[in-house]
Protein backbone atom coordinates (compact mmCIF):
# COMPACT_ATOMS: atom_id res chain seq x y z
CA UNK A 1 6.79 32.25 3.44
CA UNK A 2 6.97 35.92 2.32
CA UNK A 3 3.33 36.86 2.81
CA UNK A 4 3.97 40.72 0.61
CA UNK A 5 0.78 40.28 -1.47
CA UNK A 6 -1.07 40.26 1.75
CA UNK A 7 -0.94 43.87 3.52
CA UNK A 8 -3.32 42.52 6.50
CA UNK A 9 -0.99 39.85 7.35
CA UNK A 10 2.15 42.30 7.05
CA UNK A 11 0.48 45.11 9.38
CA UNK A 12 -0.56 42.07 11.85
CA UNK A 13 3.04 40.52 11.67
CA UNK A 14 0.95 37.29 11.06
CA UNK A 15 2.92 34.58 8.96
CA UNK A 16 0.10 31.36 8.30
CA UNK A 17 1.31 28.23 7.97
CA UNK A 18 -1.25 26.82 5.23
CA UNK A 19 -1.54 23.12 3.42
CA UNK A 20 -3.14 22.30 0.38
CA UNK A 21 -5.05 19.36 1.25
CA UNK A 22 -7.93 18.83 -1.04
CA UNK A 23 -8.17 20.35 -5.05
CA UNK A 24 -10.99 20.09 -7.30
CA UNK A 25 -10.69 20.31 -10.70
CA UNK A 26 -13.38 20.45 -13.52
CA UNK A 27 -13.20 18.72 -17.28
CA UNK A 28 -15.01 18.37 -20.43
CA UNK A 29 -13.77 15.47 -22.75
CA UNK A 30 -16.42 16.18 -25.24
CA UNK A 31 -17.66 12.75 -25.41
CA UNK A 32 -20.78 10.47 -24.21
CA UNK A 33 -19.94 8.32 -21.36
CA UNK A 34 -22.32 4.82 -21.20
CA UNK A 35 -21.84 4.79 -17.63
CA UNK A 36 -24.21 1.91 -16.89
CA UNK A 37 -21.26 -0.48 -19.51
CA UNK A 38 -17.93 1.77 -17.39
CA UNK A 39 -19.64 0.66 -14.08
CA UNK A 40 -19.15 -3.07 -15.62
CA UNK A 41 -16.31 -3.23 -17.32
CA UNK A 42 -13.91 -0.97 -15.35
CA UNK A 43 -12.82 -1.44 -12.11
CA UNK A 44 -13.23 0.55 -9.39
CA UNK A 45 -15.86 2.38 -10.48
CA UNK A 46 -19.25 2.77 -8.44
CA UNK A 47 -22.65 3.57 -10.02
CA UNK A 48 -26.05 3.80 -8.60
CA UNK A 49 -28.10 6.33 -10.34
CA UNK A 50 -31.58 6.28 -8.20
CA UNK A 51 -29.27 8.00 -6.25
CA UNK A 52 -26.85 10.00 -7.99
CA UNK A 53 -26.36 10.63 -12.09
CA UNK A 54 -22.61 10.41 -12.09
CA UNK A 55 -20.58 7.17 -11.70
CA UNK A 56 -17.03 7.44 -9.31
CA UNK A 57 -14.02 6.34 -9.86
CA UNK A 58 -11.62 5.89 -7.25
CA UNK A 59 -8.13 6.19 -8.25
CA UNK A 60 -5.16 5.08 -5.92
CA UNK A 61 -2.04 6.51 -7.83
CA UNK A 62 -2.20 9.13 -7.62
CA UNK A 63 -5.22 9.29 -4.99
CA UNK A 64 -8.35 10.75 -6.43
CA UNK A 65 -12.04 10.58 -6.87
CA UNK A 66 -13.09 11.44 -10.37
CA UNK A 67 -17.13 11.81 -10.80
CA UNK A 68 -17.93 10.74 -13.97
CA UNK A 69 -20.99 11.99 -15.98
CA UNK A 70 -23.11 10.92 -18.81
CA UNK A 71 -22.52 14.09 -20.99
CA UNK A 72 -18.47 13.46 -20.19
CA UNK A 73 -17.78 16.14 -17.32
CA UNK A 74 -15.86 15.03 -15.38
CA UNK A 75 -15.11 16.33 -11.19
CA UNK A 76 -11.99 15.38 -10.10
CA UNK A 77 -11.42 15.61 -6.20
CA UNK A 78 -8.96 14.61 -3.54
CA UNK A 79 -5.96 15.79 -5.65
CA UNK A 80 -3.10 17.31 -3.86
CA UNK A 81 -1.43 19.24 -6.73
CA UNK A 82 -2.00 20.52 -10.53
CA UNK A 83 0.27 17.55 -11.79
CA UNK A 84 -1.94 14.52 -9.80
CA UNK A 85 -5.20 15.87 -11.19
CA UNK A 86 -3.56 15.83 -14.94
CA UNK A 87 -2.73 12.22 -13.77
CA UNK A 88 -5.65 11.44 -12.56
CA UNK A 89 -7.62 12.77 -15.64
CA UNK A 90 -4.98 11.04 -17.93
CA UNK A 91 -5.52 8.00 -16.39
CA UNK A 92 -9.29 8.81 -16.57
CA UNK A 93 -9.18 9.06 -20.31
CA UNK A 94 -7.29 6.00 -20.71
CA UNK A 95 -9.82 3.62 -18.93
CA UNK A 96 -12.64 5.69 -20.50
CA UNK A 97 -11.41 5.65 -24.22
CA UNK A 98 -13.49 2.44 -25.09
CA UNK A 99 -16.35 3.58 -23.59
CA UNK A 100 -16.63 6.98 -25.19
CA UNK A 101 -18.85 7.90 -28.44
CA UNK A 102 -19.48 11.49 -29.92
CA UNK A 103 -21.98 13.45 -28.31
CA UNK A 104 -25.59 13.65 -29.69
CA UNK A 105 -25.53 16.81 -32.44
CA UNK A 106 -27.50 19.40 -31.16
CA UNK A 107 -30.49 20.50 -32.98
């Protein structure tokens, strides 16, 4: 790798050898998600909410967690590149779609 953005590295004569292992990506689909009904009806999808307010999906291709909330955030984790979290989020919507209603207007 040609490590010229990093002067440090240069002066040292250091060259890392670095993998992307993990990315986390944030999203906002603007809907209402009736978690309690996705828990149900979709599969693999875990939701306890005495102890957390987000349901998970677990995703195997491409391999990712998504945590799903109420207000329809979404936290997509595990990914190992740009393209499988747009996959993952795709795939998201798709399962999601019948489960999704406008969000409450605010007052």
């Amino acid at each position: 790798m040609n490590w010229w953005w990093s002067p440090v590295a240069k002066k040292l004569k250091i060259e890392p050898k670095f993998k992307i292992e993990n990315i986390v990506a944030s999203a906002n689909l603007g809907v209402e998600l009736d978690l309690y009904t996705i828990a149900q009806e979709v599969r693999n999808v875990e939701y306890e909410p005495e102890q957390f307010p987000g349901a998970i999906l677990k995703l195997k291709d491409p391999r990712a967690s998504l945590l799903l909330f109420k207000n329809g955030k979404i936290i997509c984790t595990g990914s190992k590149s740009e393209r499988e979290v747009k996959n993952a989020i795709e795939q998201a919507i798709k399962l999601l779609a019948a489960h999704a209603k406008p969000l409450p207007e605010k007052k």
